[in-house]
PDB file of N, CA and C in Angstrom:
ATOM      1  N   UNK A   1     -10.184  24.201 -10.142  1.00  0.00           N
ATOM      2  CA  UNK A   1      -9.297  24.315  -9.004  1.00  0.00           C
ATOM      3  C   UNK A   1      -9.889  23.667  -7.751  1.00  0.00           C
ATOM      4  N   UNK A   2     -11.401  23.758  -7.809  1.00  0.00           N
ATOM      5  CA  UNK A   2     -12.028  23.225  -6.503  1.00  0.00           C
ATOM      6  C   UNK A   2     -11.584  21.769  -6.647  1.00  0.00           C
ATOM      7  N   UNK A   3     -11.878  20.959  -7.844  1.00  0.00           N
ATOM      8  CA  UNK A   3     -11.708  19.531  -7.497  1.00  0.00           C
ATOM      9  C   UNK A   3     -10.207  18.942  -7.455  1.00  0.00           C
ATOM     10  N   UNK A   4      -9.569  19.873  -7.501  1.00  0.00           N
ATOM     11  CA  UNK A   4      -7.462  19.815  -7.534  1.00  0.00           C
ATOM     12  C   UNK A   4      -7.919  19.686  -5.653  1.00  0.00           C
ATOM     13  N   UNK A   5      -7.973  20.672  -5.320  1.00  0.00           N
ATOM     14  CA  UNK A   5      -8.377  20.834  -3.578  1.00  0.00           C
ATOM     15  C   UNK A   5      -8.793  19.655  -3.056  1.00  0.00           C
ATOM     16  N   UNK A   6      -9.991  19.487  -3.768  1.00  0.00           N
ATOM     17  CA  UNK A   6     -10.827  18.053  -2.624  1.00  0.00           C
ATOM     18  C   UNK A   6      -9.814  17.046  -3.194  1.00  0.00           C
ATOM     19  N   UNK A   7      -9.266  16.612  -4.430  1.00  0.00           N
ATOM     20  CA  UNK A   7      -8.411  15.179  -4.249  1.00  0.00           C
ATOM     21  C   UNK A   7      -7.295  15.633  -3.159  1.00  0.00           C
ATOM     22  N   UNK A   8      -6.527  16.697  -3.123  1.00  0.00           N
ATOM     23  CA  UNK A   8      -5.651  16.626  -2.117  1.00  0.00           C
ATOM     24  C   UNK A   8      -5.955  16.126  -0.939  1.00  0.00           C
ATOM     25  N   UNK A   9      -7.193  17.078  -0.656  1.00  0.00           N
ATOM     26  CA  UNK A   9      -7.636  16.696   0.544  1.00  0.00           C
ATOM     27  C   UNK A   9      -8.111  15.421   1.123  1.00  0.00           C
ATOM     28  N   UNK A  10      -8.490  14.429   0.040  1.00  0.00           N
ATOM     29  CA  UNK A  10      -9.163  12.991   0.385  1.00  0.00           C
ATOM     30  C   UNK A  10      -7.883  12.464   0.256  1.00  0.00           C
ATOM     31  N   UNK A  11      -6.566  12.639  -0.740  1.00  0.00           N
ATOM     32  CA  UNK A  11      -5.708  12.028  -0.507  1.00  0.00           C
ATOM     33  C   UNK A  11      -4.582  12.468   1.138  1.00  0.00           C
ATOM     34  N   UNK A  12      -4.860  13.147   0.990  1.00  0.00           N
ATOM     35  CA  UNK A  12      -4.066  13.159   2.763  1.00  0.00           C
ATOM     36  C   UNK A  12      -5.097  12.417   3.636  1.00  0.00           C
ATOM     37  N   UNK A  13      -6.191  12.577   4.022  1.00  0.00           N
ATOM     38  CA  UNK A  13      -6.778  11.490   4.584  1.00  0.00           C
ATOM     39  C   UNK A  13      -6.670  10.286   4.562  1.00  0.00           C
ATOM     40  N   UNK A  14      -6.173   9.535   3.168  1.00  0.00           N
ATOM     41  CA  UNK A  14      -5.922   8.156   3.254  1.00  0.00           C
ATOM     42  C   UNK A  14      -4.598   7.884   4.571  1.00  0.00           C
ATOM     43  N   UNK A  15      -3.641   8.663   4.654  1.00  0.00           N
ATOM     44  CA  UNK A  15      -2.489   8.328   5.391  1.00  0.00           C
ATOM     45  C   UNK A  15      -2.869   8.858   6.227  1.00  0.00           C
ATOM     46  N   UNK A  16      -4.032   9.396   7.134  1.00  0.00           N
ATOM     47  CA  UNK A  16      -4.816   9.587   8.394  1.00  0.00           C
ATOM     48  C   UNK A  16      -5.466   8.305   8.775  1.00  0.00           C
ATOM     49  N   UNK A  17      -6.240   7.589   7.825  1.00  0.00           N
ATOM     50  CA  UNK A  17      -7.065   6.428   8.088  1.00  0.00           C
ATOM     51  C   UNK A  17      -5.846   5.197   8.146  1.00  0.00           C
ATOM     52  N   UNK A  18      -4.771   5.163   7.486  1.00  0.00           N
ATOM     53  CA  UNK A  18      -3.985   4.620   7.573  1.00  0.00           C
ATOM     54  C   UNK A  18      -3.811   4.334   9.266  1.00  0.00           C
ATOM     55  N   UNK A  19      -2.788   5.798   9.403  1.00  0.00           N
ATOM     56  CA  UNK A  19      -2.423   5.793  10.943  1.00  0.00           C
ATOM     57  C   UNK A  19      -3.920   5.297  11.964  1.00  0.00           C
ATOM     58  N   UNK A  20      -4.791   5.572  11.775  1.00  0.00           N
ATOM     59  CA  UNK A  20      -5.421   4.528  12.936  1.00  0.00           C
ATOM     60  C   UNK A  20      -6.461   3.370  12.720  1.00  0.00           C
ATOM     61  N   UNK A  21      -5.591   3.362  11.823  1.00  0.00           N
ATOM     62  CA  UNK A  21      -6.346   1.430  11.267  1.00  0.00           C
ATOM     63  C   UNK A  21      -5.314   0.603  12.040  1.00  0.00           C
ATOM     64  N   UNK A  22      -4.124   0.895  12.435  1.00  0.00           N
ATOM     65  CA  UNK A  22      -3.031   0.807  13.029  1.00  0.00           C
ATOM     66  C   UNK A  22      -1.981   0.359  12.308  1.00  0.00           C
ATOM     67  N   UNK A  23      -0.967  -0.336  13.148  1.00  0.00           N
ATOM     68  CA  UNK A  23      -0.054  -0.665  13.127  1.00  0.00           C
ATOM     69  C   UNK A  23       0.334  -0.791  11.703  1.00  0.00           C
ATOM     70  N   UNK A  24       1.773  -0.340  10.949  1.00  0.00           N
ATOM     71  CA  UNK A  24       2.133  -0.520   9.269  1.00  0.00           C
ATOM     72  C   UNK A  24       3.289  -0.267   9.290  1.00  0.00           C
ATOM     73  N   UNK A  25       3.947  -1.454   7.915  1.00  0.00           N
ATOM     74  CA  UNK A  25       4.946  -0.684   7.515  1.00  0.00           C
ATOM     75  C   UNK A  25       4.889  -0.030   6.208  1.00  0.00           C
ATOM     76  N   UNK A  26       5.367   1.153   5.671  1.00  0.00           N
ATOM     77  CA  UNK A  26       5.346   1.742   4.746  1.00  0.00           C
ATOM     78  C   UNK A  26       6.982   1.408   3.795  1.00  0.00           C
ATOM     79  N   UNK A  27       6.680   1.057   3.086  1.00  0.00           N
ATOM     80  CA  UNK A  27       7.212   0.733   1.577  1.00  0.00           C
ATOM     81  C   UNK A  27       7.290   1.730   0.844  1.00  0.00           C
ATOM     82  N   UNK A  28       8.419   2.247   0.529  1.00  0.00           N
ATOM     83  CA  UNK A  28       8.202   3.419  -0.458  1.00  0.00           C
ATOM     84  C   UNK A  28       9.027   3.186  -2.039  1.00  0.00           C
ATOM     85  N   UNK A  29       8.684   2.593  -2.858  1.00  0.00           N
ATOM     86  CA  UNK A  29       9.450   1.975  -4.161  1.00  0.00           C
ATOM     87  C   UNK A  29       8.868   3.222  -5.370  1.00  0.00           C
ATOM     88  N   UNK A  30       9.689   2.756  -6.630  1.00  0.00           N
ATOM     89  CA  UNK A  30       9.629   3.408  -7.122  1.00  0.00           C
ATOM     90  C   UNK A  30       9.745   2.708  -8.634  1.00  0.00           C
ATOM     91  N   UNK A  31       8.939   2.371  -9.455  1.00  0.00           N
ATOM     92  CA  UNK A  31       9.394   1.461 -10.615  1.00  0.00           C
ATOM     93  C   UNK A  31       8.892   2.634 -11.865  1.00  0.00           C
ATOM     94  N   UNK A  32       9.259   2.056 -13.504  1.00  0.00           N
ATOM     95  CA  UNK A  32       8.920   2.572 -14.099  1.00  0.00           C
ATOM     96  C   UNK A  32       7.539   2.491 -14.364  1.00  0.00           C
ATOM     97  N   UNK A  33       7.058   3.348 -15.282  1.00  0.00           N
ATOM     98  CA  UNK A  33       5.543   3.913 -15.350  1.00  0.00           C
ATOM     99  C   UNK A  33       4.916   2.761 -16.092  1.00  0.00           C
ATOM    100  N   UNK A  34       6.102   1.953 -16.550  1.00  0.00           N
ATOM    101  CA  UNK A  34       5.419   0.852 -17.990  1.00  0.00           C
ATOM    102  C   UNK A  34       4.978   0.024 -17.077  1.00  0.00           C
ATOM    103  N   UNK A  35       5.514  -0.311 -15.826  1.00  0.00           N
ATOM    104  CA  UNK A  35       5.058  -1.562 -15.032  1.00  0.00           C
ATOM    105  C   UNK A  35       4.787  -1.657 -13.805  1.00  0.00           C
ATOM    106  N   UNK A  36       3.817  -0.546 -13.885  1.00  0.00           N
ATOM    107  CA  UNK A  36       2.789   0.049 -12.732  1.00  0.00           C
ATOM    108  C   UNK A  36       1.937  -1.304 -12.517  1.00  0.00           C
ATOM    109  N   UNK A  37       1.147  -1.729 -13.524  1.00  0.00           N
ATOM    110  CA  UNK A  37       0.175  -2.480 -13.823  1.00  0.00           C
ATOM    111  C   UNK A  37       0.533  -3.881 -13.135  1.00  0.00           C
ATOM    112  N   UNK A  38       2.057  -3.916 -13.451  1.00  0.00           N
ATOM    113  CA  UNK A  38       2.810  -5.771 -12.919  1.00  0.00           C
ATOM    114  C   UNK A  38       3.025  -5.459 -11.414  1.00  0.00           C
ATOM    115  N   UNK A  39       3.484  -4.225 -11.309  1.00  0.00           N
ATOM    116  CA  UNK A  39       3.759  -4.021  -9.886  1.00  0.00           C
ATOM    117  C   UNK A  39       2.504  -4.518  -8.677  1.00  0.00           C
ATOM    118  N   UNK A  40       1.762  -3.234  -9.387  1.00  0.00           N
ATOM    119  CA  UNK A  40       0.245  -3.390  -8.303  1.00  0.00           C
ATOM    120  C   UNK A  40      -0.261  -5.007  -8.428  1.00  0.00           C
ATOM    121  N   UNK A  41      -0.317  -5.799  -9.976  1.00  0.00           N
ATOM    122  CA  UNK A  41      -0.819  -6.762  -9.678  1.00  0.00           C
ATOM    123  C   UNK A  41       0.259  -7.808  -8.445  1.00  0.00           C
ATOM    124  N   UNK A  42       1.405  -7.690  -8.443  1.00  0.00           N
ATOM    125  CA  UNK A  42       1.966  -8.277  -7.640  1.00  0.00           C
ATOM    126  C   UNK A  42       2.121  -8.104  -6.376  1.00  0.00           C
ATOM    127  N   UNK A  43       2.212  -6.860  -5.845  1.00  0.00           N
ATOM    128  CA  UNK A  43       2.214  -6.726  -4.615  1.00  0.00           C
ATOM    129  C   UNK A  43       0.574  -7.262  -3.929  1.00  0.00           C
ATOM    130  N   UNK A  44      -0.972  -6.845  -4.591  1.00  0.00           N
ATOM    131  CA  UNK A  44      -1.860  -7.858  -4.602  1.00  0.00           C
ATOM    132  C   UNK A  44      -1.767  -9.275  -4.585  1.00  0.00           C
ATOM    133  N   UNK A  45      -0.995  -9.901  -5.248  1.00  0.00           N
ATOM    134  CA  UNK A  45      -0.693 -11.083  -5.169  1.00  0.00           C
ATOM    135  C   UNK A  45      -0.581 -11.974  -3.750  1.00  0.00           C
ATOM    136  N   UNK A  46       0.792 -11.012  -3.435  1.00  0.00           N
ATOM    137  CA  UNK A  46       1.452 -11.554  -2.577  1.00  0.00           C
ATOM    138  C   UNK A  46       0.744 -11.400  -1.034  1.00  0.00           C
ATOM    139  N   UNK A  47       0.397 -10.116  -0.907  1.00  0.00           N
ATOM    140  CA  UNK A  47      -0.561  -9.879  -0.034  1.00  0.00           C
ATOM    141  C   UNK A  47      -1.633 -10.502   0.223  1.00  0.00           C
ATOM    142  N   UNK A  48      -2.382 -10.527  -1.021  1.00  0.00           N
ATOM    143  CA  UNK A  48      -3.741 -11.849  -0.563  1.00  0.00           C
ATOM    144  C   UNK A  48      -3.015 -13.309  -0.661  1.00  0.00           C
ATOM    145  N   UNK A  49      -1.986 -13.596  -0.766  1.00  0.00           N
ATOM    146  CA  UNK A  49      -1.795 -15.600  -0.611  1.00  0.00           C
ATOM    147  C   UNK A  49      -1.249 -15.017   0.892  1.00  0.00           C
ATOM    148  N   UNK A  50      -0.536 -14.675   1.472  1.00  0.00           N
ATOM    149  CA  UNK A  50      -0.368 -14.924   3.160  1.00  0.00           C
ATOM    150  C   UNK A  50      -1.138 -14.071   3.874  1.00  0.00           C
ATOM    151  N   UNK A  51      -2.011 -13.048   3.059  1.00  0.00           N
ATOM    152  CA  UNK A  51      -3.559 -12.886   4.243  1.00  0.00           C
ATOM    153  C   UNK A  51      -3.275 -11.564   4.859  1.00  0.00           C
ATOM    154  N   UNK A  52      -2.722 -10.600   4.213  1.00  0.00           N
ATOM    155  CA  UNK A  52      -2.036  -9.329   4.747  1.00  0.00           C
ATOM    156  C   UNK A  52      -2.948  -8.075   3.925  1.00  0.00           C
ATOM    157  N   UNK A  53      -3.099  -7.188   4.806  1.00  0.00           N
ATOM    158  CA  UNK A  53      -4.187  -6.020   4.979  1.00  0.00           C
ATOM    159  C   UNK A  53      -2.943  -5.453   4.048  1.00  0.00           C
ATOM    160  N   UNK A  54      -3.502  -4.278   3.275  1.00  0.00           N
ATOM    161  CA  UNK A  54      -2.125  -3.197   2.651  1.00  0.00           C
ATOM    162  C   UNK A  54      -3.726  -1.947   1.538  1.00  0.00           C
ATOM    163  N   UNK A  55      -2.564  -0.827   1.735  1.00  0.00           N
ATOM    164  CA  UNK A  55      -3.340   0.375   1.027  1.00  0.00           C
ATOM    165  C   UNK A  55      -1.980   0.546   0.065  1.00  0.00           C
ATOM    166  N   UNK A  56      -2.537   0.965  -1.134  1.00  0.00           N
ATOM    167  CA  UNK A  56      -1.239   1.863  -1.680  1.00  0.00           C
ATOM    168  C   UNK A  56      -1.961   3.118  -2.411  1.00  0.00           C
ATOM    169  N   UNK A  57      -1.064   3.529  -2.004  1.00  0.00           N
ATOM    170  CA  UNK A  57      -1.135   5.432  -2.204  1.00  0.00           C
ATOM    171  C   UNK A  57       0.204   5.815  -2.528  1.00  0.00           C
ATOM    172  N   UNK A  58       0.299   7.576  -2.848  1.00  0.00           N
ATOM    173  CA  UNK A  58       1.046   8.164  -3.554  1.00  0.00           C
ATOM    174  C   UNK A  58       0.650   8.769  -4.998  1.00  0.00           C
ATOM    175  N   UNK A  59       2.102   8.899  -5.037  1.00  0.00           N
ATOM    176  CA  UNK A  59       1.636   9.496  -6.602  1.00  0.00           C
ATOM    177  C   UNK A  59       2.371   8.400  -7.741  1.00  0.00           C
ATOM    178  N   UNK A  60       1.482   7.391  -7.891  1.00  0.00           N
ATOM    179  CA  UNK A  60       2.040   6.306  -9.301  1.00  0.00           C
ATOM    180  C   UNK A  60       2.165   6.801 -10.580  1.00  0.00           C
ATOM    181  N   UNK A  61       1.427   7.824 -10.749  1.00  0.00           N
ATOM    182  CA  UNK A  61       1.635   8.594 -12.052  1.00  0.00           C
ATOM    183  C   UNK A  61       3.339   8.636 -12.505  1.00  0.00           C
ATOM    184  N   UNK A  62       3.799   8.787 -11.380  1.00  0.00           N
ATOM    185  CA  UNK A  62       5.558   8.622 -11.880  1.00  0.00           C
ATOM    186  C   UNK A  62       6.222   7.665 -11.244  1.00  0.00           C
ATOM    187  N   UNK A  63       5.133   6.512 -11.211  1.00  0.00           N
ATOM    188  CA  UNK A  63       5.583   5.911 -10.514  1.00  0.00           C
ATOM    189  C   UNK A  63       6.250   5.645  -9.045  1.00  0.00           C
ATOM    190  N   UNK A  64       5.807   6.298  -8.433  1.00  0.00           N
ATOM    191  CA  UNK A  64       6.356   6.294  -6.907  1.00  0.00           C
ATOM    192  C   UNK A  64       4.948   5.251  -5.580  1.00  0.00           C
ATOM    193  N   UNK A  65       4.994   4.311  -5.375  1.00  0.00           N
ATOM    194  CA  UNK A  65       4.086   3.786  -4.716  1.00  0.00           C
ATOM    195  C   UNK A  65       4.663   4.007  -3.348  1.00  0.00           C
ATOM    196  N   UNK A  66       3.404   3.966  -2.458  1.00  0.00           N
ATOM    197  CA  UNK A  66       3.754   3.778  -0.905  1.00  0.00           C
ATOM    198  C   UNK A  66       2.589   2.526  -0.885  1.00  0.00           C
ATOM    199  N   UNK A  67       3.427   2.007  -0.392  1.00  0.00           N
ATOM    200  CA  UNK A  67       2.404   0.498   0.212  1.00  0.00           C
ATOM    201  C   UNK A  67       2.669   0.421   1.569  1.00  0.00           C
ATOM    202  N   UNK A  68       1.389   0.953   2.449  1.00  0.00           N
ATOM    203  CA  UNK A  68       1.097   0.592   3.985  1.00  0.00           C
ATOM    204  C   UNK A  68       0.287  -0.917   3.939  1.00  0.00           C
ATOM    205  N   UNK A  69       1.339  -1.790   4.310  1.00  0.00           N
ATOM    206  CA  UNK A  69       1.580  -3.073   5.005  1.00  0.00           C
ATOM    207  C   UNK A  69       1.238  -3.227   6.569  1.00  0.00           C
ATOM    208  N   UNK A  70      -0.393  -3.628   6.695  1.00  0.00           N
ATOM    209  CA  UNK A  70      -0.906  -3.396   8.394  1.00  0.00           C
ATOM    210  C   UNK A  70      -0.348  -4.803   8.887  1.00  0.00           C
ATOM    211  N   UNK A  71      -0.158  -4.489  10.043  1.00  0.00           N
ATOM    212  CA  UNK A  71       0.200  -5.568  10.935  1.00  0.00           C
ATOM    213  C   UNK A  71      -0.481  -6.447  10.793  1.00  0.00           C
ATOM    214  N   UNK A  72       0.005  -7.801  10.522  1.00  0.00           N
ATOM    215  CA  UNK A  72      -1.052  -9.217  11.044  1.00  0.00           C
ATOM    216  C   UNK A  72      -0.149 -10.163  11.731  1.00  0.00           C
ATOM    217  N   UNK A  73      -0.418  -9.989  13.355  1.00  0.00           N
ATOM    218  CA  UNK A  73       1.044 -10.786  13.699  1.00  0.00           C
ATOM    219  C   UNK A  73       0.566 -12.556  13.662  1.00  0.00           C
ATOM    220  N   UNK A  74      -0.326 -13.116  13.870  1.00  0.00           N
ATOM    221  CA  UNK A  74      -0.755 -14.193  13.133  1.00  0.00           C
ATOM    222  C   UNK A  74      -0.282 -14.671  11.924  1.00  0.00           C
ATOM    223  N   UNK A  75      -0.705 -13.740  10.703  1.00  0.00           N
ATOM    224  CA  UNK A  75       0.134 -14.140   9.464  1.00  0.00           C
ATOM    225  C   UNK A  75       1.330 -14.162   9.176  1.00  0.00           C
ATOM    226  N   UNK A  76       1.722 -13.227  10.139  1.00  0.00           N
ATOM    227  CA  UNK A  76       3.593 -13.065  10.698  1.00  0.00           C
ATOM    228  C   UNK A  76       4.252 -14.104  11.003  1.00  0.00           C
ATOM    229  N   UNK A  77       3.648 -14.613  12.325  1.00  0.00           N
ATOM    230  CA  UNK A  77       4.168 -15.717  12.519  1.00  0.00           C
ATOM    231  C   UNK A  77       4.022 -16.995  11.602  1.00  0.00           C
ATOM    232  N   UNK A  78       2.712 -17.414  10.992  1.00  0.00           N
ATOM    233  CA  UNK A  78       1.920 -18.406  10.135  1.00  0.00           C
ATOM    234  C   UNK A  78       3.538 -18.719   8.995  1.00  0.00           C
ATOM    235  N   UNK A  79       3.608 -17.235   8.680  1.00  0.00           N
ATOM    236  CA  UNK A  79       4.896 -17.371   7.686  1.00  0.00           C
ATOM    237  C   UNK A  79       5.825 -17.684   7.972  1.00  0.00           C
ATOM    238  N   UNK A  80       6.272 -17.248   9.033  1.00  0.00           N
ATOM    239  CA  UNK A  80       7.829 -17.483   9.731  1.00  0.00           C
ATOM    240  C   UNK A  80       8.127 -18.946   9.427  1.00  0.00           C
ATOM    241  N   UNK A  81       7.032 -20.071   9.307  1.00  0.00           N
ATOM    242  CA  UNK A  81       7.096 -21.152   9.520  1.00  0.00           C
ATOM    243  C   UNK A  81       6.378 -22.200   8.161  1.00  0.00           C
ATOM    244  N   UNK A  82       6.716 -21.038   7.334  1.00  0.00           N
ATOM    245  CA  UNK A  82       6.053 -21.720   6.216  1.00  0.00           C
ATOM    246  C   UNK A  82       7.318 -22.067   5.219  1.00  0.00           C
ATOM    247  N   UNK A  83       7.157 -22.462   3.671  1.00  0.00           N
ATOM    248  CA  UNK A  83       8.467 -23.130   3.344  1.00  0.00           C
ATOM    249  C   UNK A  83       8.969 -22.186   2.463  1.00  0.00           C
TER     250      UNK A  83
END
């Protein structure tokens, strides 16, 4: 029961460190459990080719991801203008 406690507890902290790493948007999707694996590798993907900070948390076990998307207004703009 103690180590049920401490993951709760380190997992609410992630969306503490979140909030003052700053600025995010949160994504809240939901895919099946078979393609957890395609998901995460893709949202990685996409995130490292235009240079964007991101955590994901939640509970994926049933598939439910939250992806905090930190601000990069540089890469923001970089894109706006890309093809």
């Amino acid at each position: 029961m103690v180590h049920v406690k401490n993951l709760w507890k380190y997992r609410k902290k992630i969306g503490e460190a979140a909030v003052n790493h700053g600025e995010f948007k949160d994504l809240d999707i939901v895919v099946p459990r078979s393609k957890i694996n395609l998901v995460y590798d893709k949202i990685n993907e996409v995130c490292t080719k235009v240079g964007l900070r991101y955590v994901i948390v939640g509970h994926v076990g049933d598939g439910n991801f939250h992806v905090n998307i930190f601000n990069n207004k540089v890469n923001a703009f970089q894109l706006s203008y890309s093809t």
